[in-house]
PDB file of N, CA and C in Angstrom:
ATOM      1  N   UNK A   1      -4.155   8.377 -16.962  1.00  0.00           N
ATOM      2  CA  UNK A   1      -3.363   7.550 -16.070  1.00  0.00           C
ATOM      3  C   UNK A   1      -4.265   6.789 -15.096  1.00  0.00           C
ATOM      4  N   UNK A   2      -5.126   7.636 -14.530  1.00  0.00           N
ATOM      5  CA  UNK A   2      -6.188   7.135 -13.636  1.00  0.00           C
ATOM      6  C   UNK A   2      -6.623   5.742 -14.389  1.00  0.00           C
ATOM      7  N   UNK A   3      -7.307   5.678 -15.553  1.00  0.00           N
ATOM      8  CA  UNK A   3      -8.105   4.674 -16.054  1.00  0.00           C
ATOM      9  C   UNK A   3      -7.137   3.416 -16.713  1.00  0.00           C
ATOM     10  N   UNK A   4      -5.992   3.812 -16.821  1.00  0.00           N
ATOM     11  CA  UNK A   4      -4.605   2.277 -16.543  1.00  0.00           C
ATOM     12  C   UNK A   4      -4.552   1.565 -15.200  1.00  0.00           C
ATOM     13  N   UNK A   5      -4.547   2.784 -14.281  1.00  0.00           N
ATOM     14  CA  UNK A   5      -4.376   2.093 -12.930  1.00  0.00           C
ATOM     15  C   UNK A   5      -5.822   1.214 -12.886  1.00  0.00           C
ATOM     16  N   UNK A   6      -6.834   1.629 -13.092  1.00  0.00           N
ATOM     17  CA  UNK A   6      -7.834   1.061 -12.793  1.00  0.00           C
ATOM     18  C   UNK A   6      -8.013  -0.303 -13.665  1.00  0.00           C
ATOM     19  N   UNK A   7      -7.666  -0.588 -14.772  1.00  0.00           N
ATOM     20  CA  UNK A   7      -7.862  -1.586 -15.810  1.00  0.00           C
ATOM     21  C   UNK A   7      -6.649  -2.639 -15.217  1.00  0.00           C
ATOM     22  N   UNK A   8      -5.623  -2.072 -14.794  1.00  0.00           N
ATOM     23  CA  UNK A   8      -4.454  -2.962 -14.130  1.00  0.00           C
ATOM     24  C   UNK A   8      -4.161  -3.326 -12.846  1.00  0.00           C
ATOM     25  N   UNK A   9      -5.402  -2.695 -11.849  1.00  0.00           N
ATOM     26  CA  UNK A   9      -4.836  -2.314 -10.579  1.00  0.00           C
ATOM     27  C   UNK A   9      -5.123  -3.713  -9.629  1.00  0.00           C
ATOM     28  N   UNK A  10      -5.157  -4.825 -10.109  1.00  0.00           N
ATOM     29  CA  UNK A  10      -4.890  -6.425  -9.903  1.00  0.00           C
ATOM     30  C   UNK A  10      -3.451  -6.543  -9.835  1.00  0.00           C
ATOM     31  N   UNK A  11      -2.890  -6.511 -11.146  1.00  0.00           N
ATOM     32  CA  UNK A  11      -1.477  -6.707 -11.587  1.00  0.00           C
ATOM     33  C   UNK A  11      -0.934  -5.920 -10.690  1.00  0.00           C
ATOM     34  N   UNK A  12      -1.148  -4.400 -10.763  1.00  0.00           N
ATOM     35  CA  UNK A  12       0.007  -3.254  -9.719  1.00  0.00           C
ATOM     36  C   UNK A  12      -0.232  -3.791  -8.880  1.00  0.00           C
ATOM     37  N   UNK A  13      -0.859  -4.194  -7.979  1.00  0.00           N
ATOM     38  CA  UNK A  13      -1.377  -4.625  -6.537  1.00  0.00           C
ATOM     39  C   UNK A  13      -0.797  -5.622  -6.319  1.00  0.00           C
ATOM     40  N   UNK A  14      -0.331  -7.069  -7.230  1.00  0.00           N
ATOM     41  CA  UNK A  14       0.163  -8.305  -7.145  1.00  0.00           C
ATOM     42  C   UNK A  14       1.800  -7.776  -6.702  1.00  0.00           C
ATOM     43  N   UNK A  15       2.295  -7.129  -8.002  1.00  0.00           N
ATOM     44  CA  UNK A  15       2.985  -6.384  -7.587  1.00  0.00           C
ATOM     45  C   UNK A  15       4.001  -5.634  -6.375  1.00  0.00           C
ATOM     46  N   UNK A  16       3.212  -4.698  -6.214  1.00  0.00           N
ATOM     47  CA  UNK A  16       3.536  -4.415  -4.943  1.00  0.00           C
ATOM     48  C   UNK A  16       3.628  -5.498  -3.580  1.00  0.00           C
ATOM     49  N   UNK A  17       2.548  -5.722  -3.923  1.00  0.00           N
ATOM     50  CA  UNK A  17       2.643  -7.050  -2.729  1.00  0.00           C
ATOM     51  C   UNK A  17       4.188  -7.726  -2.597  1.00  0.00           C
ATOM     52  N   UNK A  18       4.518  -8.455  -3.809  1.00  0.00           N
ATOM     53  CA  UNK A  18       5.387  -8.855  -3.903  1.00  0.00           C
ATOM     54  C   UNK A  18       6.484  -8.135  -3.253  1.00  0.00           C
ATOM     55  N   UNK A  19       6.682  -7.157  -3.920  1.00  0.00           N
ATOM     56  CA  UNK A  19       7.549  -5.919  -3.677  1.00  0.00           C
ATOM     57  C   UNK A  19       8.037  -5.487  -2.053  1.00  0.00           C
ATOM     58  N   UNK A  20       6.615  -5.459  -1.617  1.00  0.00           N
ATOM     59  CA  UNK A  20       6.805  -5.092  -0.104  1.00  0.00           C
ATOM     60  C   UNK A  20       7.186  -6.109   0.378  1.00  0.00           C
ATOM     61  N   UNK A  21       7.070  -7.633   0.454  1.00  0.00           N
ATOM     62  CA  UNK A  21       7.305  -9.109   0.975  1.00  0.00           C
ATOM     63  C   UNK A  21       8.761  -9.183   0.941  1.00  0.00           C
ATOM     64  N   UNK A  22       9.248  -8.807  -0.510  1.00  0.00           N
ATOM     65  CA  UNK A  22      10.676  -9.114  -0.549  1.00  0.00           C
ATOM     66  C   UNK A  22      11.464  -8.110   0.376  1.00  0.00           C
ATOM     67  N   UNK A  23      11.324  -6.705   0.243  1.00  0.00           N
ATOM     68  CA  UNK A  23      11.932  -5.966   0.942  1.00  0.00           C
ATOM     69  C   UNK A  23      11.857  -5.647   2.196  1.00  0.00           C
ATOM     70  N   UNK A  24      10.684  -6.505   2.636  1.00  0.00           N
ATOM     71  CA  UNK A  24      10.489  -6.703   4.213  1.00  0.00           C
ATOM     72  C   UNK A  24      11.073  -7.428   4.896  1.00  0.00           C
ATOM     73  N   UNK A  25      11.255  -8.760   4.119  1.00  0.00           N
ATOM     74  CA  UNK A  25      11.947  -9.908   4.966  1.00  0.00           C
ATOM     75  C   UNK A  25      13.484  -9.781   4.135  1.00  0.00           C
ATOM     76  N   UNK A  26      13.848  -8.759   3.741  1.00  0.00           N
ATOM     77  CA  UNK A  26      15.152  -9.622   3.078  1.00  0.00           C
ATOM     78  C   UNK A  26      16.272  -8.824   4.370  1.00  0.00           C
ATOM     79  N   UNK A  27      17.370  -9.684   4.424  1.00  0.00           N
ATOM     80  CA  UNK A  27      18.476  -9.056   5.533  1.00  0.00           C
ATOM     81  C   UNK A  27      18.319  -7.332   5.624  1.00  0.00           C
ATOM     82  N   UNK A  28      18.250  -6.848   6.745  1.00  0.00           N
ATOM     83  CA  UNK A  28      18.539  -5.421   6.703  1.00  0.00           C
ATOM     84  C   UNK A  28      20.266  -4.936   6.465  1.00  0.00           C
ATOM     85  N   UNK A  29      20.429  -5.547   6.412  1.00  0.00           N
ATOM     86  CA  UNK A  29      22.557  -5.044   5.988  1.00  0.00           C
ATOM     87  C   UNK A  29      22.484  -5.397   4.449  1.00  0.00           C
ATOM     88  N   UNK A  30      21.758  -6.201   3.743  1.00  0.00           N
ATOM     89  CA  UNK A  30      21.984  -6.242   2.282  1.00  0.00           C
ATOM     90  C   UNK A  30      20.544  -4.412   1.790  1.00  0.00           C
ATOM     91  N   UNK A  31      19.942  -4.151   2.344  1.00  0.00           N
ATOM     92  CA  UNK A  31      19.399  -3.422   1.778  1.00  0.00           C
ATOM     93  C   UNK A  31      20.148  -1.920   2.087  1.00  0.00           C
ATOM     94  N   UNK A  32      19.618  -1.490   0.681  1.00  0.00           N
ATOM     95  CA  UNK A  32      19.884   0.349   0.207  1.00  0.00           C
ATOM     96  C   UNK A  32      19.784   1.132   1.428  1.00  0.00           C
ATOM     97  N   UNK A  33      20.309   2.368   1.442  1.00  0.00           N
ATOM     98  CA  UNK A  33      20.095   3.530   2.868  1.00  0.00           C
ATOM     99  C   UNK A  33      19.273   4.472   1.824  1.00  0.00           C
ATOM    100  N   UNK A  34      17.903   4.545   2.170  1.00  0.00           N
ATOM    101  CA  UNK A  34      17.278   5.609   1.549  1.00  0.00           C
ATOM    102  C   UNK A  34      16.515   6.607   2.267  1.00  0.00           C
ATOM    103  N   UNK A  35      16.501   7.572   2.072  1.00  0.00           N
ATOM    104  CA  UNK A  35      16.536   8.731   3.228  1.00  0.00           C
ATOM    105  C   UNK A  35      15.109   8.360   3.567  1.00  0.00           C
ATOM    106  N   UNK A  36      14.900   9.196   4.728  1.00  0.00           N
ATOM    107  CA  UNK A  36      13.676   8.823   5.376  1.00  0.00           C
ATOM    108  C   UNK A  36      13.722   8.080   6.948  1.00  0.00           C
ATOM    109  N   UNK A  37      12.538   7.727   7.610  1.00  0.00           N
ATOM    110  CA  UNK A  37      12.607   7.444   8.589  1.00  0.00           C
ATOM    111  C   UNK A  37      12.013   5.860   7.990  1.00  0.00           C
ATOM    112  N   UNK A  38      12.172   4.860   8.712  1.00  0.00           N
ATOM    113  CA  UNK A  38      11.284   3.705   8.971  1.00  0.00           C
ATOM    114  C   UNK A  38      10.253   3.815   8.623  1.00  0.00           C
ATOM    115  N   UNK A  39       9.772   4.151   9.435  1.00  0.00           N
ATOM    116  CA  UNK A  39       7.701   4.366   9.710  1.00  0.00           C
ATOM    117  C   UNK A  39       7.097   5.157   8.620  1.00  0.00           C
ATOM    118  N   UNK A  40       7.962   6.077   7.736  1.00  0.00           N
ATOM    119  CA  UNK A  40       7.249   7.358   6.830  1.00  0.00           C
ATOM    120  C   UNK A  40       7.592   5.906   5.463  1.00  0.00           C
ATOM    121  N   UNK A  41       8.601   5.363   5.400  1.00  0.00           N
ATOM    122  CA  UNK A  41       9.110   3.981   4.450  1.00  0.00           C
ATOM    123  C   UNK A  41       7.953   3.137   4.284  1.00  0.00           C
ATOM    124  N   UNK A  42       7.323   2.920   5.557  1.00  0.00           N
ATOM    125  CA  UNK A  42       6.017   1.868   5.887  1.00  0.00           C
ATOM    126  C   UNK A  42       4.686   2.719   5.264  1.00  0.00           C
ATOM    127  N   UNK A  43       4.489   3.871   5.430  1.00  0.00           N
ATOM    128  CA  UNK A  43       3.565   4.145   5.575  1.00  0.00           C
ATOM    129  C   UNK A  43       2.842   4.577   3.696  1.00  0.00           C
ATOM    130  N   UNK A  44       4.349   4.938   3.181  1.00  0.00           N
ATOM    131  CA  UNK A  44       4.088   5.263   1.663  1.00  0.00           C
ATOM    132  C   UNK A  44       4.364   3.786   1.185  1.00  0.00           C
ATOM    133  N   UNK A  45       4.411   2.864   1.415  1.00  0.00           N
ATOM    134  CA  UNK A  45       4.959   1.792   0.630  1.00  0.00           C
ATOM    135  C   UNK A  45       3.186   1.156   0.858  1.00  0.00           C
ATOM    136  N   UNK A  46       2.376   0.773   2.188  1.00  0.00           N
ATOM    137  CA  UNK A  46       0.892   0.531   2.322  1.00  0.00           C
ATOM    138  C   UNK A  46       0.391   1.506   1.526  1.00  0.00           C
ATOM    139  N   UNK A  47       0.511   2.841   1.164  1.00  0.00           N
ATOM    140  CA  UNK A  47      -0.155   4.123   0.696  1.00  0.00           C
ATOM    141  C   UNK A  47      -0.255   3.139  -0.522  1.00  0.00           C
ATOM    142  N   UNK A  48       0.711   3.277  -1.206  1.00  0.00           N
ATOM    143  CA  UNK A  48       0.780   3.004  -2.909  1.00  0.00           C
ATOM    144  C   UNK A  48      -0.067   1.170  -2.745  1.00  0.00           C
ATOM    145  N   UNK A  49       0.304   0.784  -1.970  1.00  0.00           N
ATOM    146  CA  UNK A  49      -0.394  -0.427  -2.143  1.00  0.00           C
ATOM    147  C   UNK A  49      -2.147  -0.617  -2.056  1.00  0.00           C
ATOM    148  N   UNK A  50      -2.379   0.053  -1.473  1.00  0.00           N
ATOM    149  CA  UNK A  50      -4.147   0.305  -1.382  1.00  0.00           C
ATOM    150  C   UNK A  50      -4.447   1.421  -2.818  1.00  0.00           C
ATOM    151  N   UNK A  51      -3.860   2.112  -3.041  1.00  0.00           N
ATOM    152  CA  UNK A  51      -4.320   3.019  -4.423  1.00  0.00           C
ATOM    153  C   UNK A  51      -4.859   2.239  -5.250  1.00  0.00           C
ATOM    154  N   UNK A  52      -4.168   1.334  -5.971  1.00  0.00           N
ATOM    155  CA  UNK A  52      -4.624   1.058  -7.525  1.00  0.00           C
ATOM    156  C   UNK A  52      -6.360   0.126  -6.602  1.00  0.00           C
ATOM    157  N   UNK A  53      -6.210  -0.287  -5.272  1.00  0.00           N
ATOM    158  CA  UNK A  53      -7.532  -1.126  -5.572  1.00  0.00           C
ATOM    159  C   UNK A  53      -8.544  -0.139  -5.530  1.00  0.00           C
ATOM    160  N   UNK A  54      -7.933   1.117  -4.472  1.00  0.00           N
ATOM    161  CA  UNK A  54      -9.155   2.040  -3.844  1.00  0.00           C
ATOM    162  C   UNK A  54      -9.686   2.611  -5.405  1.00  0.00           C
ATOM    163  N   UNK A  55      -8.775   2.987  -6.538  1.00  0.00           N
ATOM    164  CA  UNK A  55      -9.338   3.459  -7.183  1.00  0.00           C
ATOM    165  C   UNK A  55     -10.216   2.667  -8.223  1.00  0.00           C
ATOM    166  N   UNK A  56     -10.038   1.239  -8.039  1.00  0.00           N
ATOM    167  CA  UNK A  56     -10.626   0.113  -9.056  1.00  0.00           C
ATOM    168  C   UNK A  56     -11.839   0.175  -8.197  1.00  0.00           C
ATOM    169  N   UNK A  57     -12.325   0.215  -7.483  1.00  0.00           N
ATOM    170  CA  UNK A  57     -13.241  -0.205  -6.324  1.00  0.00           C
ATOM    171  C   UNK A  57     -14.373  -1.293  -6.525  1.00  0.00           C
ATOM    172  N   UNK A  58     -13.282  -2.343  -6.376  1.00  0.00           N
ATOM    173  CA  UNK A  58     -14.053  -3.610  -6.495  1.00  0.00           C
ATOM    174  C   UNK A  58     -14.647  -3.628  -5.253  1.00  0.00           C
ATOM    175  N   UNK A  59     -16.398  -4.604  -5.402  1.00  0.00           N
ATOM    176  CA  UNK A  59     -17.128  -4.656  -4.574  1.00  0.00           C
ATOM    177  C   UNK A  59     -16.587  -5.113  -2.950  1.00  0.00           C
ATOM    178  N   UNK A  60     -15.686  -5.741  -3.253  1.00  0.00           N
ATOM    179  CA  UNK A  60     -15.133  -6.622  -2.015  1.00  0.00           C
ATOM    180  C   UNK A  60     -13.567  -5.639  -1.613  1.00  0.00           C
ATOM    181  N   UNK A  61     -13.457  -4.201  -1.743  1.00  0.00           N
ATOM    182  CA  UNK A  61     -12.807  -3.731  -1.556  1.00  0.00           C
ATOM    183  C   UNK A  61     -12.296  -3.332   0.071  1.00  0.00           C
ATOM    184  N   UNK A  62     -13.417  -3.418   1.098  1.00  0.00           N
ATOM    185  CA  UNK A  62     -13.459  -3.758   2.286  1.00  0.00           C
ATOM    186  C   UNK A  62     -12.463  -4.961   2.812  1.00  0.00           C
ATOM    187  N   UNK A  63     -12.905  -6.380   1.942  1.00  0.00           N
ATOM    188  CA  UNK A  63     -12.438  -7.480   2.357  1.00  0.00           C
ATOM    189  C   UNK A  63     -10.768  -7.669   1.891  1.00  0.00           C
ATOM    190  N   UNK A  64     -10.607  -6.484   0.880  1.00  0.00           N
ATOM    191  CA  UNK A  64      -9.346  -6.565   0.738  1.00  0.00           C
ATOM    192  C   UNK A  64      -8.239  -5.655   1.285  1.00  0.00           C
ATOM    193  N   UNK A  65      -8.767  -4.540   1.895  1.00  0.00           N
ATOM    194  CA  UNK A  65      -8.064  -3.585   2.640  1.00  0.00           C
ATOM    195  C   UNK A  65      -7.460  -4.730   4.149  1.00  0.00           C
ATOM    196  N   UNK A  66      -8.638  -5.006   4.368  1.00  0.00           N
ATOM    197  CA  UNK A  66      -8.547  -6.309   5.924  1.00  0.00           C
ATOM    198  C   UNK A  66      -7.823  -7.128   5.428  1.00  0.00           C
ATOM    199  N   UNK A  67      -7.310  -8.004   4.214  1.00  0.00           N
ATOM    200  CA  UNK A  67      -6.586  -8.452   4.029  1.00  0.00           C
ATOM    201  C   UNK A  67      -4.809  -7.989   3.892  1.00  0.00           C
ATOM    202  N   UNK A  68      -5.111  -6.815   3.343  1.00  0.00           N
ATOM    203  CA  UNK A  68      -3.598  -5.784   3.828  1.00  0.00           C
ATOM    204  C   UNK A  68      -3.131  -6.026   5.100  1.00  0.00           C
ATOM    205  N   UNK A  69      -3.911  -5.722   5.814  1.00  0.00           N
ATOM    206  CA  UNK A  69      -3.756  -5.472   7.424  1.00  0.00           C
ATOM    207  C   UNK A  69      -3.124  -6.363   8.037  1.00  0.00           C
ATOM    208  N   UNK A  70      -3.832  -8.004   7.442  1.00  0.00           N
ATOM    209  CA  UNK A  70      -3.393  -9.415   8.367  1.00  0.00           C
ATOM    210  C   UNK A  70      -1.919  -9.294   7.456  1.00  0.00           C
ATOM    211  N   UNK A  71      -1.567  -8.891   5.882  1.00  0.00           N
ATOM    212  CA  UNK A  71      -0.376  -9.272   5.809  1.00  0.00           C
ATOM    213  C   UNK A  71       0.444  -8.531   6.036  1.00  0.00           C
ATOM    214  N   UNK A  72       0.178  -7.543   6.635  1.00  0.00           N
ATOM    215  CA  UNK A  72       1.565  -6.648   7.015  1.00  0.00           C
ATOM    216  C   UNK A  72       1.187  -7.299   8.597  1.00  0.00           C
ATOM    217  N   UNK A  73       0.325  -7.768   9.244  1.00  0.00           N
ATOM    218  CA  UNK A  73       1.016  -8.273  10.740  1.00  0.00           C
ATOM    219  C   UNK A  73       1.876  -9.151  10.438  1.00  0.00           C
ATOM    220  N   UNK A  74       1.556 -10.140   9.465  1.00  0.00           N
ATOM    221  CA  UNK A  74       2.023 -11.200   9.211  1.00  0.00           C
ATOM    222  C   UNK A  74       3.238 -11.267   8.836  1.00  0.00           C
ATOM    223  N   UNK A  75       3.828 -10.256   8.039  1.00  0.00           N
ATOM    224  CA  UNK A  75       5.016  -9.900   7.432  1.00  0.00           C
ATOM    225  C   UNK A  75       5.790  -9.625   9.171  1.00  0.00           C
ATOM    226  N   UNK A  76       5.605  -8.629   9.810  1.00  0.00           N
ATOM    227  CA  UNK A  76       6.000  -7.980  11.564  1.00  0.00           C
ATOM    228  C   UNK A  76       6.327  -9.424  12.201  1.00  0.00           C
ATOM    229  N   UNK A  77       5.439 -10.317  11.857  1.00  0.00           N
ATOM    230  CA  UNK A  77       5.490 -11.567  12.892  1.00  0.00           C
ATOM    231  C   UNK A  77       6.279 -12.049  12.339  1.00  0.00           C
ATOM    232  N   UNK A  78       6.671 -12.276  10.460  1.00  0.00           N
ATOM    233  CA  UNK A  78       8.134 -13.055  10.385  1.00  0.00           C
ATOM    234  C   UNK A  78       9.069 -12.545  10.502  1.00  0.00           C
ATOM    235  N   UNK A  79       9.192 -11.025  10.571  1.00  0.00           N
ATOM    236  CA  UNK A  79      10.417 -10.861  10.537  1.00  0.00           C
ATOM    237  C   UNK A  79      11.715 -11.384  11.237  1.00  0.00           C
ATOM    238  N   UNK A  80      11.309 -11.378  12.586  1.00  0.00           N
ATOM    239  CA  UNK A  80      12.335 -11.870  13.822  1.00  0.00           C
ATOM    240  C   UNK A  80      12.731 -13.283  13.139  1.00  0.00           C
ATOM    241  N   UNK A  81      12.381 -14.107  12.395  1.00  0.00           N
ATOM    242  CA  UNK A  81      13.196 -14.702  12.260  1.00  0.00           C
ATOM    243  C   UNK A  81      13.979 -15.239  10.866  1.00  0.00           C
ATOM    244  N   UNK A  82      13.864 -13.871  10.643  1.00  0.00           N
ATOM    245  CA  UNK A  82      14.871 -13.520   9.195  1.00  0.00           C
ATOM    246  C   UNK A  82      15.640 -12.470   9.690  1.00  0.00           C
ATOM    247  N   UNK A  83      16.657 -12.361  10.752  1.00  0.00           N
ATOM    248  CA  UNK A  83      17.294 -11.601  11.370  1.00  0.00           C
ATOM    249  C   UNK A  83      16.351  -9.975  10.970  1.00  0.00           C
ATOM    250  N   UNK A  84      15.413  -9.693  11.115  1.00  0.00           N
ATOM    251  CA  UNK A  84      14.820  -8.475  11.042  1.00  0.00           C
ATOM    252  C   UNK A  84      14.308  -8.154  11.980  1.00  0.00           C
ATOM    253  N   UNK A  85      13.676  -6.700  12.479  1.00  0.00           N
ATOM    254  CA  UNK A  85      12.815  -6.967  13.897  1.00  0.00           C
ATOM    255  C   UNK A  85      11.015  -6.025  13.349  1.00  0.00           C
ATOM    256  N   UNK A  86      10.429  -6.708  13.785  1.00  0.00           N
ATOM    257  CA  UNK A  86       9.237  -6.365  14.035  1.00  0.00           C
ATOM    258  C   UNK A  86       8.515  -5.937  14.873  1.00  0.00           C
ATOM    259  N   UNK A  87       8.097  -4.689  14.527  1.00  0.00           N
ATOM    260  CA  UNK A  87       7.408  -3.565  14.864  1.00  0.00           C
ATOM    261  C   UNK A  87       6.010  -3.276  15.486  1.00  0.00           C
ATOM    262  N   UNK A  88       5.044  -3.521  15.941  1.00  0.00           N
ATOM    263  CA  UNK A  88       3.349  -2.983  15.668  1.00  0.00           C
ATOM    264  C   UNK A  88       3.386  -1.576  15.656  1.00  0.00           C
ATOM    265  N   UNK A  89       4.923  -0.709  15.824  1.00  0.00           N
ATOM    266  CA  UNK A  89       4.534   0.634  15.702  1.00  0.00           C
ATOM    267  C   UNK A  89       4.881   0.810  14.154  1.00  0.00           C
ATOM    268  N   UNK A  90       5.193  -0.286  13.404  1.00  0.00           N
ATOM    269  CA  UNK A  90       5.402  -0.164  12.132  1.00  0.00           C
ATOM    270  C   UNK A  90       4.421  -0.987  11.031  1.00  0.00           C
ATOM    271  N   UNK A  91       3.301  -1.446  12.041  1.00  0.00           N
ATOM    272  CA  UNK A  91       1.957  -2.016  11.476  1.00  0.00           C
ATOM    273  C   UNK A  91       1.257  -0.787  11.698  1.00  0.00           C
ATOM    274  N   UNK A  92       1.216  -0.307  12.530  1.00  0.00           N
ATOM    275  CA  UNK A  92       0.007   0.951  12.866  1.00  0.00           C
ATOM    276  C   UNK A  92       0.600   1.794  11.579  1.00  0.00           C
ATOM    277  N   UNK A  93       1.720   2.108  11.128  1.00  0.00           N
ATOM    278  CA  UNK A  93       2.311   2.865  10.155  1.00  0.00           C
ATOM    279  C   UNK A  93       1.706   2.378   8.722  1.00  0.00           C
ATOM    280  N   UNK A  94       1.933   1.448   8.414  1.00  0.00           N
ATOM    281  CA  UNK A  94       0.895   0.662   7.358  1.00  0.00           C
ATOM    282  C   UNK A  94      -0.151   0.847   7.101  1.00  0.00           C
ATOM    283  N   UNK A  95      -0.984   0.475   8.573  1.00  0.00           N
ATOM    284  CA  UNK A  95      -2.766   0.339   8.313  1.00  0.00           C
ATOM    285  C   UNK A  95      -2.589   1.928   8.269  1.00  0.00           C
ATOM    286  N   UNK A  96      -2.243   3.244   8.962  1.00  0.00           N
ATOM    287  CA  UNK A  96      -1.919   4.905   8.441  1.00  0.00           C
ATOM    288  C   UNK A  96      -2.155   4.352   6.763  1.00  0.00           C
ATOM    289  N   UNK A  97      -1.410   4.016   6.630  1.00  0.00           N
ATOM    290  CA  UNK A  97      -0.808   4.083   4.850  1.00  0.00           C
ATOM    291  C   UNK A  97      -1.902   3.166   3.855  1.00  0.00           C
ATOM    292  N   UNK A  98      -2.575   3.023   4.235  1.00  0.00           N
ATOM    293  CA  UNK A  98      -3.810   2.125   3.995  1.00  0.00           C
ATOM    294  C   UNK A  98      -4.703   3.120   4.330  1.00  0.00           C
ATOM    295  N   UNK A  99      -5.025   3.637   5.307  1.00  0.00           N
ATOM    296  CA  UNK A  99      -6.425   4.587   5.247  1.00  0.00           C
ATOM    297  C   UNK A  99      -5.795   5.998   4.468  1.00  0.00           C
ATOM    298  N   UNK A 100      -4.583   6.316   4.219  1.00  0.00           N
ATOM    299  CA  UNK A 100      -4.245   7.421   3.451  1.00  0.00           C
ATOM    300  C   UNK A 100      -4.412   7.127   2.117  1.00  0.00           C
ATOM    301  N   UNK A 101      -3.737   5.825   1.547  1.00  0.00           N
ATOM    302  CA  UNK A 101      -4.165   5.609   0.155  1.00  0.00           C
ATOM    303  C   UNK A 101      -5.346   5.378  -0.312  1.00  0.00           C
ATOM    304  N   UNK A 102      -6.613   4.919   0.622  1.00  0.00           N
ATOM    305  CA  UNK A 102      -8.238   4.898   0.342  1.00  0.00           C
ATOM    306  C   UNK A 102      -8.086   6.457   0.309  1.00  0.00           C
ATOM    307  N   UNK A 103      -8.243   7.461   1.026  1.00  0.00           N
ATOM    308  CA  UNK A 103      -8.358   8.644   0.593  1.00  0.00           C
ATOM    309  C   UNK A 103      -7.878   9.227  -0.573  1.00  0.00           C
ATOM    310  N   UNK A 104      -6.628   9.004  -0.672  1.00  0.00           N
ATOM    311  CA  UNK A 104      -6.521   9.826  -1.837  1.00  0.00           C
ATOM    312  C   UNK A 104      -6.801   8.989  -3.089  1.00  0.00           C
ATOM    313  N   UNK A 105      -7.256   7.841  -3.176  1.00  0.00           N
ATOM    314  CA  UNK A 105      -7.742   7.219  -4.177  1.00  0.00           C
ATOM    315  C   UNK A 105      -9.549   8.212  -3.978  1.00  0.00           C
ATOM    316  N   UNK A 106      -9.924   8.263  -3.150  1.00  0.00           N
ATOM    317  CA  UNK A 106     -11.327   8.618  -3.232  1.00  0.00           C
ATOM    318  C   UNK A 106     -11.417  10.242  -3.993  1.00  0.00           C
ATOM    319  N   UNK A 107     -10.094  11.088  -3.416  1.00  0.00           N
ATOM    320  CA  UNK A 107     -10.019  12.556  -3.993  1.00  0.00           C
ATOM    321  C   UNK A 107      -9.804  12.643  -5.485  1.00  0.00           C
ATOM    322  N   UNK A 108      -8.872  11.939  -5.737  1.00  0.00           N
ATOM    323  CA  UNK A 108      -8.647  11.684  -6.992  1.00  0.00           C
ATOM    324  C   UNK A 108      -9.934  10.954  -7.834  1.00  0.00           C
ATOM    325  N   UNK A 109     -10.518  10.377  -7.737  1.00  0.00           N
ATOM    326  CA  UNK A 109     -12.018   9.682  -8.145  1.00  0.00           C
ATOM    327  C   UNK A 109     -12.848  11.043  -8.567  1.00  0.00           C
ATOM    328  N   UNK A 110     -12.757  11.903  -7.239  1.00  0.00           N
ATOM    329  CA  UNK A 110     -13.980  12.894  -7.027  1.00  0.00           C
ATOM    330  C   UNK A 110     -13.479  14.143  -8.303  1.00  0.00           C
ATOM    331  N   UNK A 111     -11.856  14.360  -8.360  1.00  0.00           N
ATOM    332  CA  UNK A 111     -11.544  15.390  -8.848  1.00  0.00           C
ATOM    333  C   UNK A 111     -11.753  15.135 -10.563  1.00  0.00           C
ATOM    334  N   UNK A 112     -11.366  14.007 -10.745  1.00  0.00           N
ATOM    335  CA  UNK A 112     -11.131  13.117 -12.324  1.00  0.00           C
ATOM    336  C   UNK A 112     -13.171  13.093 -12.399  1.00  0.00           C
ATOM    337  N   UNK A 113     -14.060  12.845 -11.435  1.00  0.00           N
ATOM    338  CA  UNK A 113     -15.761  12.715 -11.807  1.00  0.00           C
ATOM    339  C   UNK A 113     -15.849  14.210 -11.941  1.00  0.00           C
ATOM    340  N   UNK A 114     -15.477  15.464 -11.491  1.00  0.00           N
ATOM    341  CA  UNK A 114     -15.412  17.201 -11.650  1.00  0.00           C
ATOM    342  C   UNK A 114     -15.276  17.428 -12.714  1.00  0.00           C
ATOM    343  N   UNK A 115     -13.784  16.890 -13.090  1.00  0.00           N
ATOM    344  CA  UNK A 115     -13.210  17.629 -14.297  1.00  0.00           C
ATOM    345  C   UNK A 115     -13.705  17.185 -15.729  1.00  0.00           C
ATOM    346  N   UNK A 116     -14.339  15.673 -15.912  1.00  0.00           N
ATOM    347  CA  UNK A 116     -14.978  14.940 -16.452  1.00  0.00           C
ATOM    348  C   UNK A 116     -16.509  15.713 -16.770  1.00  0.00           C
ATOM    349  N   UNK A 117     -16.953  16.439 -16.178  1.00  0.00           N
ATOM    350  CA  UNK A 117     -18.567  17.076 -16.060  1.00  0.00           C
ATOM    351  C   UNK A 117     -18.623  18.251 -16.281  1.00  0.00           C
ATOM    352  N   UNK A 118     -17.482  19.204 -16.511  1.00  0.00           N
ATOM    353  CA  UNK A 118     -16.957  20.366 -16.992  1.00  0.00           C
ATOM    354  C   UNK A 118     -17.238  20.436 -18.570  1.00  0.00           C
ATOM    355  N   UNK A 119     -18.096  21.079 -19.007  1.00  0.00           N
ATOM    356  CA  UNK A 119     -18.090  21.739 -20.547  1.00  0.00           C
ATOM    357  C   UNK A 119     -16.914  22.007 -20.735  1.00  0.00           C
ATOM    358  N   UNK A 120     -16.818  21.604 -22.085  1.00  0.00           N
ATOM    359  CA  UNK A 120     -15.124  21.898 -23.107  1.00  0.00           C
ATOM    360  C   UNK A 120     -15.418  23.018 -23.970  1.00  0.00           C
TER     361      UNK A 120
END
């Protein structure tokens, strides 16, 4: 599974992007009630979005985490005027969800290079 995400993790990433854009700005009265709080919503939705690159780890993987960052402000700053409201305690929840998904993209790397070096 690891080595799909990694061969695709452009596409998943386009993806998601998308994904998070639409469901960020679209009316909050047309969207689903799905359990959870706000901020834990923000924080796994950035999580999954940094995975597929953390685990591709393209050289410019730095320049693209910082690029996360400006578009989830950026997303906060349109909301207000797509009847939504915007947060920075729901950007700080993001960039969370961004340094959580570099990690566990890095554990997962380390555990998949272990189990890989193990005699069969």
């Amino acid at each position: 599974m690891l080595q799909l995400i990694k061969r695709y993790w452009l596409f998943i990433t386009l993806v998601l992007l998308a994904t998070i854009a639409t469901l960020s700005l679209w009316p909050a009265a047309h969207l689903p009630q799905v359990p959870g709080s706000d901020k834990t919503h923000h924080f796994i939705s950035y999580g999954a979005l940094m995975l597929p690159a953390a685990l591709a780890r393209p050289k410019y993987l730095l320049y693209i985490a910082f690029g996360f960052a400006l578009f989830s402000g950026a997303i906060e700053l349109i909301q207000p005027y797509v009847n939504r409201y915007g947060e920075w305690l729901d950007m700080a929840a993001n960039v969370a969800g961004l340094a959580c998904g570099y990690l566990v993209a890095q554990v997962l790397l380390l555990w998949s290079n272990i189990k890989q070096a193990q005699p069969r």
